[in-house]
C-alpha atoms as a PDB file:
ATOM      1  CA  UNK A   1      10.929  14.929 -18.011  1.00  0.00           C
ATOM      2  CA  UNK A   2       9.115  12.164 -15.931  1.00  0.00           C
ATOM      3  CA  UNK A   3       5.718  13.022 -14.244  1.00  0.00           C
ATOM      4  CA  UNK A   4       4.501  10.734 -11.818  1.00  0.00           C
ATOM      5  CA  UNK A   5       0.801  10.311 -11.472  1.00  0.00           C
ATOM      6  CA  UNK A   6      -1.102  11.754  -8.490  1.00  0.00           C
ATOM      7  CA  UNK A   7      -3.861  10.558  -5.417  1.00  0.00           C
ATOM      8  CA  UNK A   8      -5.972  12.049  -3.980  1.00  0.00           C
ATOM      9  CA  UNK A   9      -5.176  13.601  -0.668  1.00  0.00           C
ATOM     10  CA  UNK A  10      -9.010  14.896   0.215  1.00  0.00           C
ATOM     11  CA  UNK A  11     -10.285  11.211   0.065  1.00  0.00           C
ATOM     12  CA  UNK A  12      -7.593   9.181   1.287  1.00  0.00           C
ATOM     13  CA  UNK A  13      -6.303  10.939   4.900  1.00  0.00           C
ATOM     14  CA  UNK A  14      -5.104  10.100   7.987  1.00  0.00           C
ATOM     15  CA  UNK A  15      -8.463  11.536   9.736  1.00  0.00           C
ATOM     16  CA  UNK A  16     -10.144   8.632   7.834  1.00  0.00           C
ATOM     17  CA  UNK A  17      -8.703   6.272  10.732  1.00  0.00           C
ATOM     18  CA  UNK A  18     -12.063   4.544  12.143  1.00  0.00           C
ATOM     19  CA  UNK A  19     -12.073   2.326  15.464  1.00  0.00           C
ATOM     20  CA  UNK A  20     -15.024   0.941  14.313  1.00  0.00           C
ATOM     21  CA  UNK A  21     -13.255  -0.189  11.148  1.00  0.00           C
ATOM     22  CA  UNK A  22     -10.478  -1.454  13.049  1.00  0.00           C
ATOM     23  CA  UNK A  23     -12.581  -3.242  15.799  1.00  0.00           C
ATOM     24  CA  UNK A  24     -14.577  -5.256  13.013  1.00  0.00           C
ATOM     25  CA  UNK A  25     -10.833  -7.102  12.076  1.00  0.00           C
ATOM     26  CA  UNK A  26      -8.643  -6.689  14.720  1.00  0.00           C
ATOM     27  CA  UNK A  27      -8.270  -7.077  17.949  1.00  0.00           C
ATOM     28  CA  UNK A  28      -6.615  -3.908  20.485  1.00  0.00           C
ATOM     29  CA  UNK A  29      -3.630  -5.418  21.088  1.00  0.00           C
ATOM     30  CA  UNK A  30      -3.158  -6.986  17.352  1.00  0.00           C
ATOM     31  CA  UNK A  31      -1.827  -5.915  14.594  1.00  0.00           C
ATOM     32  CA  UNK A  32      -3.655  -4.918  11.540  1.00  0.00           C
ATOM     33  CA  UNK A  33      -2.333  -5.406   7.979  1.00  0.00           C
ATOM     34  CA  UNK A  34      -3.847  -4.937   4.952  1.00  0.00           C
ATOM     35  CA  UNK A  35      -3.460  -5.906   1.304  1.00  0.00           C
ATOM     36  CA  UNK A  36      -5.337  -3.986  -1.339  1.00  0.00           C
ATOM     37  CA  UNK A  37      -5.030  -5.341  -4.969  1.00  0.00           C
ATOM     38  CA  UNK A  38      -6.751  -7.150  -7.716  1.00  0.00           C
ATOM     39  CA  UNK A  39      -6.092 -10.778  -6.498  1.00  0.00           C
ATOM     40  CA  UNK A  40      -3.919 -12.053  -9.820  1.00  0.00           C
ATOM     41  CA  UNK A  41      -0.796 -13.640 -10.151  1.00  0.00           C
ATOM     42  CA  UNK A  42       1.414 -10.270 -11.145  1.00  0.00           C
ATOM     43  CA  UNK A  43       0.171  -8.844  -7.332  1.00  0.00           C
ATOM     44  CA  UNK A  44       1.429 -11.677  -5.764  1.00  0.00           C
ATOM     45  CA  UNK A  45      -1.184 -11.576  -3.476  1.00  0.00           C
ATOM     46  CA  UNK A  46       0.410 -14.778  -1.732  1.00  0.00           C
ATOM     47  CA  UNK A  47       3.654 -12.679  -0.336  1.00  0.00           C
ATOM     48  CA  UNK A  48       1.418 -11.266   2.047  1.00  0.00           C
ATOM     49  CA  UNK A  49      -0.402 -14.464   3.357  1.00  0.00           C
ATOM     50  CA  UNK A  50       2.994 -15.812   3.629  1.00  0.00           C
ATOM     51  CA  UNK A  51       4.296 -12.599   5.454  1.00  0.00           C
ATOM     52  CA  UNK A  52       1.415 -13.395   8.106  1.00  0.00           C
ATOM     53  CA  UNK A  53       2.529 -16.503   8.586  1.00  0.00           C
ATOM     54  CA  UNK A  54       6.146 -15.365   9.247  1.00  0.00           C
ATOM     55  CA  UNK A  55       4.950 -12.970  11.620  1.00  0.00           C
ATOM     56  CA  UNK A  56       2.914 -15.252  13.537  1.00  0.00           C
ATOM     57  CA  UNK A  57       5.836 -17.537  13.791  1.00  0.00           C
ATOM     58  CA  UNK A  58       8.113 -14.851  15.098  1.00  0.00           C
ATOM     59  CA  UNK A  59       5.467 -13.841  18.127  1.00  0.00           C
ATOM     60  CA  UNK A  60       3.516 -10.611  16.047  1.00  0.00           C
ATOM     61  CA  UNK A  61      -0.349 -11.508  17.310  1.00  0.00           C
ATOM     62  CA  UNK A  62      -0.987 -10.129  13.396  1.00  0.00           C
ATOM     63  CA  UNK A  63      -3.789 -10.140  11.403  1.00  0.00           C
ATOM     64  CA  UNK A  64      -4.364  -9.574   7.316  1.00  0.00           C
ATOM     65  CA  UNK A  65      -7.409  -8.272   5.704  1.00  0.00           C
ATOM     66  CA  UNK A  66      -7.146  -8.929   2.038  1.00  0.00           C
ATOM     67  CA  UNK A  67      -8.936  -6.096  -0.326  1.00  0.00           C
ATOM     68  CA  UNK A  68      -9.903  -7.265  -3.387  1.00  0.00           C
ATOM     69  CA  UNK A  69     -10.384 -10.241  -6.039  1.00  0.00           C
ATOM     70  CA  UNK A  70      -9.389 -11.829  -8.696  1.00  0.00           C
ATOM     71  CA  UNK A  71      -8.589 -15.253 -10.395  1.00  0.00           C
ATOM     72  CA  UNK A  72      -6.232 -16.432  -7.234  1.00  0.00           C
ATOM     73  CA  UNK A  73      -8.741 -15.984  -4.214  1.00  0.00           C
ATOM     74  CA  UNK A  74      -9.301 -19.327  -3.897  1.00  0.00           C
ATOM     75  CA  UNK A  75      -5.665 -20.685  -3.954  1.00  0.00           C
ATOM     76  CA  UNK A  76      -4.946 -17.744  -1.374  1.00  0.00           C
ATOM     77  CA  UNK A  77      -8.152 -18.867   0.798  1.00  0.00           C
ATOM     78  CA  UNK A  78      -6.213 -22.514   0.900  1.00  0.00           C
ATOM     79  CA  UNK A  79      -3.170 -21.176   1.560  1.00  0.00           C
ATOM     80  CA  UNK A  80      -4.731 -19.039   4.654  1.00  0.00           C
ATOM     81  CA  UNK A  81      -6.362 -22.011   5.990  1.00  0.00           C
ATOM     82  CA  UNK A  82      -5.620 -21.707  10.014  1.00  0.00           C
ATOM     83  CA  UNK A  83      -4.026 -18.278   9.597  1.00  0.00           C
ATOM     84  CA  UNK A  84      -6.309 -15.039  10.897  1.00  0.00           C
ATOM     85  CA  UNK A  85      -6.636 -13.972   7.371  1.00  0.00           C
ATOM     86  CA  UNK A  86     -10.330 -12.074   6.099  1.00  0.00           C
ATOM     87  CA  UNK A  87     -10.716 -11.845   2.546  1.00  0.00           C
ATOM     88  CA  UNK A  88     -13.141  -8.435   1.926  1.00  0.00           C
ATOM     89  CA  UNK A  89     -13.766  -9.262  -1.571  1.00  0.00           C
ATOM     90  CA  UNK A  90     -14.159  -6.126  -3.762  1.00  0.00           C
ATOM     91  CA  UNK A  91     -14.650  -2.639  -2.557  1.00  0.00           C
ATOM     92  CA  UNK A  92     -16.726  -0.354  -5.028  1.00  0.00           C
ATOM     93  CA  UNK A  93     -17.144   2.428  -2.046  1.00  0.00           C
ATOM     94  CA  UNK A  94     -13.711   4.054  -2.428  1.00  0.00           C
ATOM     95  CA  UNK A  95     -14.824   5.757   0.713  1.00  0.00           C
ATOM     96  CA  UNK A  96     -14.813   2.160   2.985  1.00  0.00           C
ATOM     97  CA  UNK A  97     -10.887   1.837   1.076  1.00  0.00           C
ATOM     98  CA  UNK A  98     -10.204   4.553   2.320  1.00  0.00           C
ATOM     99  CA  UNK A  99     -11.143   3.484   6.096  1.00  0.00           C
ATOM    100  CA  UNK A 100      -9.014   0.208   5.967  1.00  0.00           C
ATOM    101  CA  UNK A 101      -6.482   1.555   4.882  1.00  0.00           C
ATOM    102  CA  UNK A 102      -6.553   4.042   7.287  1.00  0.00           C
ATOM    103  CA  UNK A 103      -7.215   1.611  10.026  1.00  0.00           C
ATOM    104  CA  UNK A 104      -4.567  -0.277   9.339  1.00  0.00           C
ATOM    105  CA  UNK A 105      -1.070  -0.295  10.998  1.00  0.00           C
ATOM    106  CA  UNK A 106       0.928  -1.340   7.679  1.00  0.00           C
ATOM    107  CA  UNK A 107      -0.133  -2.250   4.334  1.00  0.00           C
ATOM    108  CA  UNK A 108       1.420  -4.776   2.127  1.00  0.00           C
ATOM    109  CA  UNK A 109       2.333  -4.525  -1.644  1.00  0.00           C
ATOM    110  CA  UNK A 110       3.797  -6.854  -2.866  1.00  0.00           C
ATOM    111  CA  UNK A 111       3.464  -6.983  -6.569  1.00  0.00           C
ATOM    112  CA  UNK A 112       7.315  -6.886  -8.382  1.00  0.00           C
ATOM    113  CA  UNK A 113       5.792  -5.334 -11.293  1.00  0.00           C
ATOM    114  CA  UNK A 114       4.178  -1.957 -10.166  1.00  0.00           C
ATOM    115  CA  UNK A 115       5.495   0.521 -12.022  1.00  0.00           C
ATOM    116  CA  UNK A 116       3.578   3.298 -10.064  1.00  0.00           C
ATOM    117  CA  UNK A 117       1.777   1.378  -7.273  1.00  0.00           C
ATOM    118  CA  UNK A 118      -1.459   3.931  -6.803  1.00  0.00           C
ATOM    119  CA  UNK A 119      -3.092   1.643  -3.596  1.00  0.00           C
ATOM    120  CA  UNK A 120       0.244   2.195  -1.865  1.00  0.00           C
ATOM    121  CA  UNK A 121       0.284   5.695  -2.603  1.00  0.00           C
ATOM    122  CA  UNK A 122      -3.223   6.129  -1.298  1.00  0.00           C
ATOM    123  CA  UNK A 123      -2.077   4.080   1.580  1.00  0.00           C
ATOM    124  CA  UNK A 124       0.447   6.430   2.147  1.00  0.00           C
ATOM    125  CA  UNK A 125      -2.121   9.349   2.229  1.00  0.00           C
ATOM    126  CA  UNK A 126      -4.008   8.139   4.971  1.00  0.00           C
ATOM    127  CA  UNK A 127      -1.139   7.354   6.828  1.00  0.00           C
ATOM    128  CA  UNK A 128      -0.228   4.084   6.961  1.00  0.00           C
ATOM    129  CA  UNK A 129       3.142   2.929   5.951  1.00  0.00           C
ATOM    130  CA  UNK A 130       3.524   0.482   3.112  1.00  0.00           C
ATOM    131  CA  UNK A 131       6.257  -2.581   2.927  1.00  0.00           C
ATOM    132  CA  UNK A 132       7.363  -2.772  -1.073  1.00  0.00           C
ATOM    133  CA  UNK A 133       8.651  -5.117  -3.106  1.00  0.00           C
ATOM    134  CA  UNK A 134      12.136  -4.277  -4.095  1.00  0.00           C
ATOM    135  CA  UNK A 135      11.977  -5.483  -7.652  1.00  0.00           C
ATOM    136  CA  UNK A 136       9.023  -2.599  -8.248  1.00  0.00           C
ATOM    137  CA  UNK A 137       8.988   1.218  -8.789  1.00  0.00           C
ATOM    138  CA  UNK A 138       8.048   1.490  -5.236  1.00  0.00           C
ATOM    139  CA  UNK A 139      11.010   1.963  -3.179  1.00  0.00           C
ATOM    140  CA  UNK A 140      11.497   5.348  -5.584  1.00  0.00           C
ATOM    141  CA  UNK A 141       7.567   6.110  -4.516  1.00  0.00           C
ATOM    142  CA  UNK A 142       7.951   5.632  -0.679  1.00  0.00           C
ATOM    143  CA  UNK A 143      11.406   6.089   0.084  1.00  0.00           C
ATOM    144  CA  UNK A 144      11.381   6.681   3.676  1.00  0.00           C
ATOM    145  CA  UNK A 145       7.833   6.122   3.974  1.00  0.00           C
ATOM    146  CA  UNK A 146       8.078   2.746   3.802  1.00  0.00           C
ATOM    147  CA  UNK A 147      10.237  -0.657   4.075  1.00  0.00           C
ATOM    148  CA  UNK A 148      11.866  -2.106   0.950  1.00  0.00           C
ATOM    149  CA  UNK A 149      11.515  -6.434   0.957  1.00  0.00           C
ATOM    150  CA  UNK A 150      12.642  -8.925  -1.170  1.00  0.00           C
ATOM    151  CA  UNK A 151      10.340 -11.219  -2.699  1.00  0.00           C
ATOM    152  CA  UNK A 152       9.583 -13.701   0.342  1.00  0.00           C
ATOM    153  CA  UNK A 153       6.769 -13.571   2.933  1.00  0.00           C
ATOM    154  CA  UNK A 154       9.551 -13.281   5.548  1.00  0.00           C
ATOM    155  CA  UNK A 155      11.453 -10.732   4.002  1.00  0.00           C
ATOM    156  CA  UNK A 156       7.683  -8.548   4.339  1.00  0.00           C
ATOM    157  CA  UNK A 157       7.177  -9.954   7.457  1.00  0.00           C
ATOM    158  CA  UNK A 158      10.471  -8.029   8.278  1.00  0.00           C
ATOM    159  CA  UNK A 159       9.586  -5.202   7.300  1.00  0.00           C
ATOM    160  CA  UNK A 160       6.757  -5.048   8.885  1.00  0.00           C
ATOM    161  CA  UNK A 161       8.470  -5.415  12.280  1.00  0.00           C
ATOM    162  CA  UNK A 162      10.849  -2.546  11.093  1.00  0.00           C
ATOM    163  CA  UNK A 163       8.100  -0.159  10.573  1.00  0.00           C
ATOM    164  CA  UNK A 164       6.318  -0.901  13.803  1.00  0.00           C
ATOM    165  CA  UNK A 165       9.580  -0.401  15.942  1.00  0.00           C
ATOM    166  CA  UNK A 166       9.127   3.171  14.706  1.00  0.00           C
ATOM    167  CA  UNK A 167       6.763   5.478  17.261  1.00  0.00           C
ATOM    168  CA  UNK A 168       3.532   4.861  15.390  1.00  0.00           C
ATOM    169  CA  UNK A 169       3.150   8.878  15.251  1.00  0.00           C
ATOM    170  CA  UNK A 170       6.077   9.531  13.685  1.00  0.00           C
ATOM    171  CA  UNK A 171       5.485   6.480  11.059  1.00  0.00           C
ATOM    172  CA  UNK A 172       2.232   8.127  10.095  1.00  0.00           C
ATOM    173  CA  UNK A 173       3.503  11.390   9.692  1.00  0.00           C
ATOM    174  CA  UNK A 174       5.849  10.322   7.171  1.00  0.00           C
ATOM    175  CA  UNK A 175       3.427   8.476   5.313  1.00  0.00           C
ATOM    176  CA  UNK A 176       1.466  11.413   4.637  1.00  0.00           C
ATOM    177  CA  UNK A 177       4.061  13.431   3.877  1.00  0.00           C
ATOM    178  CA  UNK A 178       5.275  11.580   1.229  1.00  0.00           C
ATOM    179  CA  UNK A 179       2.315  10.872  -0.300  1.00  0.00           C
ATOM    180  CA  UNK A 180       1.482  15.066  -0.053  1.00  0.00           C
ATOM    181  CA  UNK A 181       4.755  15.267  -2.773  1.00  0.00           C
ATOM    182  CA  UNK A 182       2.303  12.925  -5.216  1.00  0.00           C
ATOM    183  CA  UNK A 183      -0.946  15.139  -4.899  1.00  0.00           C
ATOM    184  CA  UNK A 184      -2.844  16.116  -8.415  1.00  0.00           C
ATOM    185  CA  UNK A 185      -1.996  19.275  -8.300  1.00  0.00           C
ATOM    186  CA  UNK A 186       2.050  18.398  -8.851  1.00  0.00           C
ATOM    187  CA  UNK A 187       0.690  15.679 -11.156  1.00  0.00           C
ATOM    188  CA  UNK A 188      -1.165  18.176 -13.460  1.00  0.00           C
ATOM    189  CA  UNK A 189       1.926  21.125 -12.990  1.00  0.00           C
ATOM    190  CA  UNK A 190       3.805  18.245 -14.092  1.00  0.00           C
ATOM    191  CA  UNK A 191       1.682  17.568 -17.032  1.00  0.00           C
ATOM    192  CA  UNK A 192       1.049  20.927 -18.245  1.00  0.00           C
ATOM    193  CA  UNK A 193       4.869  21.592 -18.255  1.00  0.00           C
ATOM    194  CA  UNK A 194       5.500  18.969 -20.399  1.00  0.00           C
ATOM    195  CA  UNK A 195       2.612  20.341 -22.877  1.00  0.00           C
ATOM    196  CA  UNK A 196       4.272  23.640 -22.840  1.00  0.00           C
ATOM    197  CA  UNK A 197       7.526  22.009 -24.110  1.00  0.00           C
ATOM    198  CA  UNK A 198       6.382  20.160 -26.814  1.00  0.00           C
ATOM    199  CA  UNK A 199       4.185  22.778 -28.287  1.00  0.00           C
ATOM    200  CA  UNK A 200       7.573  24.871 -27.590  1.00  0.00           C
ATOM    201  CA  UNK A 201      10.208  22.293 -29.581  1.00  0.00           C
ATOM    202  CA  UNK A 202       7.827  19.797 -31.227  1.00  0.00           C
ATOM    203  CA  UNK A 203      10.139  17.087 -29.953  1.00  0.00           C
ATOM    204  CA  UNK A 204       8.536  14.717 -27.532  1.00  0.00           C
ATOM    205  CA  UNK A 205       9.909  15.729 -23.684  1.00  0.00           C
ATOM    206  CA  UNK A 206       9.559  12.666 -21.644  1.00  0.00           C
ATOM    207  CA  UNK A 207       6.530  11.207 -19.901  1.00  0.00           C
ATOM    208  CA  UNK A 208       4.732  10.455 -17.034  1.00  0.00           C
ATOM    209  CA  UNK A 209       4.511   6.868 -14.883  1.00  0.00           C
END
């Protein structure tokens, strides 16, 4: 038995969507995407500069707002040189997360190593579709939630296009559906089931990712 882990739906919703958020990095008529990770080289934080770059070669009047830090933000800071790119540094108020991601129109992950992906599960929650990368766990997480990319900032950059071709409601509807199925209260009826069947064979039942 597998038992994925959960977010939380209470702090990261769709009502969290603030203009004011928006209006600090974007423009009305841009786009805004977001990238929320630890800034290392298993994230590969630099898919999403280079997905930027793709879009703004292809006509997208995109932005990216990079959430986080780590040992490559100054390598990514090079590579965004001339590119509308703002690098937040890290967010301890889970709260102001919660707002970009909110705010944003897609969020990036592009990390080919997630094996769970919890920022673009919360990203999901407050609405905002995520693009994946297709080596990850992800594409189970979002399914139809979401677009599935190779690992190349145009392959993202394609994916973002996808998602924004879809009638923004309907995009953010999914999103938070999705993410409802991933709520702690499946995660813990998940857990507790597989508690009840070891105690019940003493044989180990599964786990949870």
């Amino acid at each position: 038995m597998e038992v994925p882990l959960g977010v939380d739906l209470d702090l990261f919703r769709p009502d969290r969507r603030d203009p004011a958020v928006r209006a600090r990095w974007a423009g009305p008529e841009e786009v805004l995407v977001v990238h929320c990770s630890r800034l290392s080289t298993e994230k590969r934080p630099e898919l999403a500069v280079d997905a930027l770059a793709a879009l703004r070669a292809a006509g997208v009047a995109a932005v990216l707002v990079v959430a986080g830090d780590g040992p490559k933000q100054a390598a990514l800071a090079a590579r965004a040189r001339n590119l509308p790119v703002h690098f937040t540094g890290f967010l301890p108020d889970r709260t102001a997360v919660a707002a970009l991601l909110a705010s944003a129109d897609v969020v990036l992950a592009p990390g080919p190593v997630e094996t769970f992906g919890l920022a673009a599960l919360e990203a999901l929650a407050a609405g905002t579709p995520v693009v994946v990368n297709a080596a990850s766990a992800l594409p189970e997480v979002v399914a139809g939630a979401g677009m599935v990319a190779a690992g190349s900032g145009a392959a993202f950059a394609g994916g973002v296009r996808r998602l924004l071709a879809r009638p923004e409601r309907a995009r953010r509807a999914a999103a938070r559906a999705r993410a409802e199925r991933f709520g702690w209260s499946h995660a813990v009826d998940g857990f507790l089931r597989v508690h009840h069947e070891l105690c019940r064979t003493g044989q180990p039942a599964g786990g949870w990712r």
